[in-house]
Protein backbone atom coordinates (compact mmCIF):
# COMPACT_ATOMS: atom_id res chain seq x y z
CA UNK A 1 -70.37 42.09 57.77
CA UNK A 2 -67.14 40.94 55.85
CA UNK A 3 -66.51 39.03 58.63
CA UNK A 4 -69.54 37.41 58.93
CA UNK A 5 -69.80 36.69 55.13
CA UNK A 6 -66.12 34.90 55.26
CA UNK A 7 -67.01 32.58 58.58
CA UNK A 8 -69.86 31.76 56.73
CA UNK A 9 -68.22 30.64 53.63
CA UNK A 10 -65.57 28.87 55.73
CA UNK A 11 -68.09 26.65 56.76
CA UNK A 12 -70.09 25.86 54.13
CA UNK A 13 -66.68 25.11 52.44
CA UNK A 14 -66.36 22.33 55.04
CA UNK A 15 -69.98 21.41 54.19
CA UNK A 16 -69.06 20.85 50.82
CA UNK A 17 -66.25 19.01 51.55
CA UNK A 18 -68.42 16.73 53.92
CA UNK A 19 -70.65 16.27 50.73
CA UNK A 20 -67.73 15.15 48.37
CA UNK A 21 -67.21 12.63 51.35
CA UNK A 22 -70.24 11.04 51.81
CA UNK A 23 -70.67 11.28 48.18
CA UNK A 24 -67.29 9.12 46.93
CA UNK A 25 -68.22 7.22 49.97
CA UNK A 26 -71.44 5.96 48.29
CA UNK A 27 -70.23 5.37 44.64
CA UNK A 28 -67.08 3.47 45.60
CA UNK A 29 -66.62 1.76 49.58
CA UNK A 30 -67.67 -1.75 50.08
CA UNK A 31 -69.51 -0.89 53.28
CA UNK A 32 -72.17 1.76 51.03
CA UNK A 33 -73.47 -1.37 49.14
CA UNK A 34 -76.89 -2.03 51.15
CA UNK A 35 -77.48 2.05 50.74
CA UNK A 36 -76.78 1.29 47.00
CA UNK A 37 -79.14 -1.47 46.93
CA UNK A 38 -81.58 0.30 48.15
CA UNK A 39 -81.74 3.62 46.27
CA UNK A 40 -82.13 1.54 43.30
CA UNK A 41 -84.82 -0.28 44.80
CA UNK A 42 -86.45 2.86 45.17
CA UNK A 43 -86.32 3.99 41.59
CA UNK A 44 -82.53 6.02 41.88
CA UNK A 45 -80.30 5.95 38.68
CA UNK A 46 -76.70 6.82 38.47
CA UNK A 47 -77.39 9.94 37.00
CA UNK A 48 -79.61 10.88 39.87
CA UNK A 49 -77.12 9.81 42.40
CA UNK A 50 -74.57 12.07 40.86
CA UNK A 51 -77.26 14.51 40.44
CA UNK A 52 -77.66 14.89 43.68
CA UNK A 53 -74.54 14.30 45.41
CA UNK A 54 -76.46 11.92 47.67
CA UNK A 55 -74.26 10.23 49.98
CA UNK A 56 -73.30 7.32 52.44
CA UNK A 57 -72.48 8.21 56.26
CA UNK A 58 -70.43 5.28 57.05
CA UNK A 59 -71.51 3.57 60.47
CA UNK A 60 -68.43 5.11 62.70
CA UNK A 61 -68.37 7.49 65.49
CA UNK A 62 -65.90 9.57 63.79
CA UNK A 63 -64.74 9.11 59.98
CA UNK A 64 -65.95 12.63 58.88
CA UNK A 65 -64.36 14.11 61.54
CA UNK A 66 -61.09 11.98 61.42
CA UNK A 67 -61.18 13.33 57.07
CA UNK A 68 -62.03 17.00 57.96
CA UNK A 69 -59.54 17.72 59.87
CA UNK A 70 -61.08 20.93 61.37
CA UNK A 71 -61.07 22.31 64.80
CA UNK A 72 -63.82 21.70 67.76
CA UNK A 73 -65.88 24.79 67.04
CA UNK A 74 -65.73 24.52 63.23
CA UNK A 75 -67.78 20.66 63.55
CA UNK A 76 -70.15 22.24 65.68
CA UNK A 77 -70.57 25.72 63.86
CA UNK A 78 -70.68 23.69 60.61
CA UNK A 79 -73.44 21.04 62.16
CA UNK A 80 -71.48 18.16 61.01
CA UNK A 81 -70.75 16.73 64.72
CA UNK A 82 -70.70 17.44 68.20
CA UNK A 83 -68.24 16.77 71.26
CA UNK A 84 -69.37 13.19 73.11
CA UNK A 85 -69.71 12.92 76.60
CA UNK A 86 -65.11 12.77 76.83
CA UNK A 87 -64.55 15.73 74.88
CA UNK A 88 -64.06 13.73 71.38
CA UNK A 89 -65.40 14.74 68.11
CA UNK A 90 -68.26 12.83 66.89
CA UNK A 91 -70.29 12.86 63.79
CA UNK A 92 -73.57 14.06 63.20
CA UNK A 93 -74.86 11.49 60.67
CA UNK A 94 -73.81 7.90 61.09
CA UNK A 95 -75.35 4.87 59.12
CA UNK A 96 -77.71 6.87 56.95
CA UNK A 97 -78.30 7.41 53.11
CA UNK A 98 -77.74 11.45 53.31
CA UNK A 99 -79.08 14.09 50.73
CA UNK A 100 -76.98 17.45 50.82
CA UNK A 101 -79.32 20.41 51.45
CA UNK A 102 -78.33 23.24 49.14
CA UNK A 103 -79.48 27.11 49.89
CA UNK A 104 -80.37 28.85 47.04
CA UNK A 105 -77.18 30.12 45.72
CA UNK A 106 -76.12 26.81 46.08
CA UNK A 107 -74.12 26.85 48.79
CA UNK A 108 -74.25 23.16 51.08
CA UNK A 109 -75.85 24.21 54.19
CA UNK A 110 -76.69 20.63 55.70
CA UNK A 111 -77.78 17.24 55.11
CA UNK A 112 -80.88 15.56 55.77
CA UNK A 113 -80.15 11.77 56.66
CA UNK A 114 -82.01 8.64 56.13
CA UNK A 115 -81.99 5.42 58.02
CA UNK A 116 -81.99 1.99 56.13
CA UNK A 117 -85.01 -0.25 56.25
CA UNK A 118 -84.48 -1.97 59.20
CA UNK A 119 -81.73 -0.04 61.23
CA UNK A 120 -82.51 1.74 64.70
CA UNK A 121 -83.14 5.67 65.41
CA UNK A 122 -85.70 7.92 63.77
CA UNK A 123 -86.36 7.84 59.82
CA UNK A 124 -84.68 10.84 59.34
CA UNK A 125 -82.35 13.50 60.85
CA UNK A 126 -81.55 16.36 59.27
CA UNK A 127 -78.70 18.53 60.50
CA UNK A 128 -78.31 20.92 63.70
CA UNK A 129 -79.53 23.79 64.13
CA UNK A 130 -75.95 25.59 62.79
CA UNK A 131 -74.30 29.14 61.86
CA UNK A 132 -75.41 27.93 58.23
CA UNK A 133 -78.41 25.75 58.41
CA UNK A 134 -81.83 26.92 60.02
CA UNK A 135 -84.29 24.52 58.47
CA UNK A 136 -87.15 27.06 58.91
CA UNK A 137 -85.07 29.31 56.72
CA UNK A 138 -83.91 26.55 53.74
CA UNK A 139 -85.75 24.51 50.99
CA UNK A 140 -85.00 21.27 49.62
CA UNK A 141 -84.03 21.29 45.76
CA UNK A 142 -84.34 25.22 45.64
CA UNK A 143 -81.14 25.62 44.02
CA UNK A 144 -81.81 23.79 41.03
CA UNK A 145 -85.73 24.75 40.80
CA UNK A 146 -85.61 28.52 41.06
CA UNK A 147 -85.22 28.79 37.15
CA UNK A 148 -87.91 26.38 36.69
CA UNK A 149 -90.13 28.44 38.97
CA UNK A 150 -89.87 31.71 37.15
CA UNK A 151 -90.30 30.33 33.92
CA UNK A 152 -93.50 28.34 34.98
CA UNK A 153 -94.71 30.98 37.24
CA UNK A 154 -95.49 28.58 40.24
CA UNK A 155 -93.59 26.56 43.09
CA UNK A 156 -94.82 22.94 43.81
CA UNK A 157 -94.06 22.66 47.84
CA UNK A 158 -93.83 18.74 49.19
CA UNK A 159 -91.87 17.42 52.21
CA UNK A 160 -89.07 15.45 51.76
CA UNK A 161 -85.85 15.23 49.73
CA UNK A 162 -87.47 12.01 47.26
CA UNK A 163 -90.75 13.81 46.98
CA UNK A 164 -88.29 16.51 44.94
CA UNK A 165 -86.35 13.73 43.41
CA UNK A 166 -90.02 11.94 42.42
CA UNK A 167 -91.58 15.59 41.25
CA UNK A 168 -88.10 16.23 38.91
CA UNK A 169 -88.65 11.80 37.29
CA UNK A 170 -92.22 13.18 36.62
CA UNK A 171 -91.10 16.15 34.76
CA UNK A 172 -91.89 18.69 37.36
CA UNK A 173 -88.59 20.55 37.89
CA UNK A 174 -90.58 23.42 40.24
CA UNK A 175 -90.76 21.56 43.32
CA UNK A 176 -89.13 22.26 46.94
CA UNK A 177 -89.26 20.39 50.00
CA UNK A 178 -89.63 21.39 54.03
CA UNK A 179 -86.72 19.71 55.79
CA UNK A 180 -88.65 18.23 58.64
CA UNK A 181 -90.56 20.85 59.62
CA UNK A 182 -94.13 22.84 58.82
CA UNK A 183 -94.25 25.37 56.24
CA UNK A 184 -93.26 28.58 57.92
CA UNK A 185 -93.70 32.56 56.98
CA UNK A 186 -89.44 32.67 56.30
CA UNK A 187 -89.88 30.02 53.77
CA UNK A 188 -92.73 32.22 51.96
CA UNK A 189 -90.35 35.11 52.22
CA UNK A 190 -87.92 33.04 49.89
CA UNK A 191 -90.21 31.98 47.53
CA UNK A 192 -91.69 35.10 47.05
CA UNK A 193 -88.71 36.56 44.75
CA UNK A 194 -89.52 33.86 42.38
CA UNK A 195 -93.05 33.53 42.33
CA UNK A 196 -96.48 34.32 43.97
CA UNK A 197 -97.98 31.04 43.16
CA UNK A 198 -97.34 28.33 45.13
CA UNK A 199 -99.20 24.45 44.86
CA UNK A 200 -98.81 22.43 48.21
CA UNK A 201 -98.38 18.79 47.65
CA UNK A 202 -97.96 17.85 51.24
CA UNK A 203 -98.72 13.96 52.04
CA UNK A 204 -102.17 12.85 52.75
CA UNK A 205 -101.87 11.77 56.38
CA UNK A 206 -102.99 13.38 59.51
CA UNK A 207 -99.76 15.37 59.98
C-alpha cells in the first residue's frame, strides 16, 4: 500500500507540474493570445483564470514532454502523452484551452481540453484513462465545492468544466461536473460523504 500511495503521488506531482505549465503558458507566451481572447469572450476574468489554473497546450508534438523531463512510463502512467508511431514521446493535449481536473483532496489528476472555435478534432478531450485519472471515478470542481456542499446540504451536478465556472459567477459554489461521461454509481459513492441531496442540471438536449 505504501508503495502504491508514493507512485501515486509521484505522478500527480508531475500532473501538477504539467498544470503550472500550461498555466504560465497561458498568462504570459505570445502563441496563448487567441485562447486569451477567447476566455474573455466567454465571460473569464483574471481572477478566474488564476482561479482555476486553466491553461494553454501550445500547438507542438512535444513541449510538455521536452519540460517534464520524465521517463516513458511516467507520461503514460501520468496520462500526459503517449509514445507515437517511432517510439517518441508525444503529448496528450495539443492546441487546446485546458482546465486541470482536481480529485477531491486536491490532488491534479488530469485535464480536460478544449479546442478553439474553429480548429480541427473533437470539442473536447479529457485525459487517458491513467494510474490517477478514471473519469467515472472524478468530479469537476469537487475540490473547491465540498465545503459548500455540506454547509448547503445539496450538490448541484452539470457537465462540463464552464458549467462549474458559470454555477460559482452565479453564486452557486455547490456544483460538480461529469468529465465527458454519464453520471455513474462511483460518482454517487463520492458524493455521498458530503451530502444525500443532489440537483441535476444536465443540458437540455437529447443526450
Amino acid at each position: 500500500e505504501g508503495a502504491v500511495r508514493n507512485r501515486r503521488k509521484q505522478l500527480t506531482g508531475h500532473v501538477d507540474r504539467a498544470v503550472d505549465f500550461y498555466h504560465q503558458r497561458l498568462l504570459e507566451h505570445p502563441d496563448a493570445g487567441i485562447a486569451r481572447g477567447y476566455l474573455r469572450s466567454r465571460g473569464f476574468t483574471g481572477e478566474m483564470v488564476r482561479t482555476y489554473r486553466v491553461g494553454w497546450a501550445p500547438d507542438g508534438w512535444d513541449q510538455l514532454a521536452k519540460y517534464l523531463r520524465i521517463s516513458d512510463q511516467d507520461l503514460i502512467d501520468s496520462g500526459l502523452g503517449k509514445m507515437n508511431s517511432i517510439g517518441r514521446q508525444m503529448d496528450w493535449q495539443r492546441g487546446r484551452i485546458v482546465f486541470p481536473v482536481l480529485d477531491e483532496r486536491g490532488d491534479a489528476v488530469g485535464f480536460g481540453g478544449r479546442i478553439l472555435p474553429g480548429g480541427e478534432g473533437a470539442k473536447y478531450i479529457n485525459s487517458q484513462e491513467c494510474k490517477v485519472y478514471s473519469k467515472s471515478r472524478v468530479l469537476y470542481g469537487l475540490n473547491w465545492a465540498k465545503e459548500h456542499i455540506v454547509a448547503d446540504g445539496e450538490a448541484i451536478i452539470c457537465e462540463g468544466y464552464t458549467d462549474v465556472t458559470g454555477f460559482a459567477r452565479a453564486g452557486l459554489s455547490t456544483a460538480v461536473a461529469t468529465c465527458g461521461t454519464a453520471l455513474t454509481d462511483d460518482h454517487l459513492k463520492l458524493l455521498k460523504r458530503f451530502t444525500n441531496r443532489i440537483v441535476l442540471a444536465f443540458d437540455a438536449d437529447d443526450a
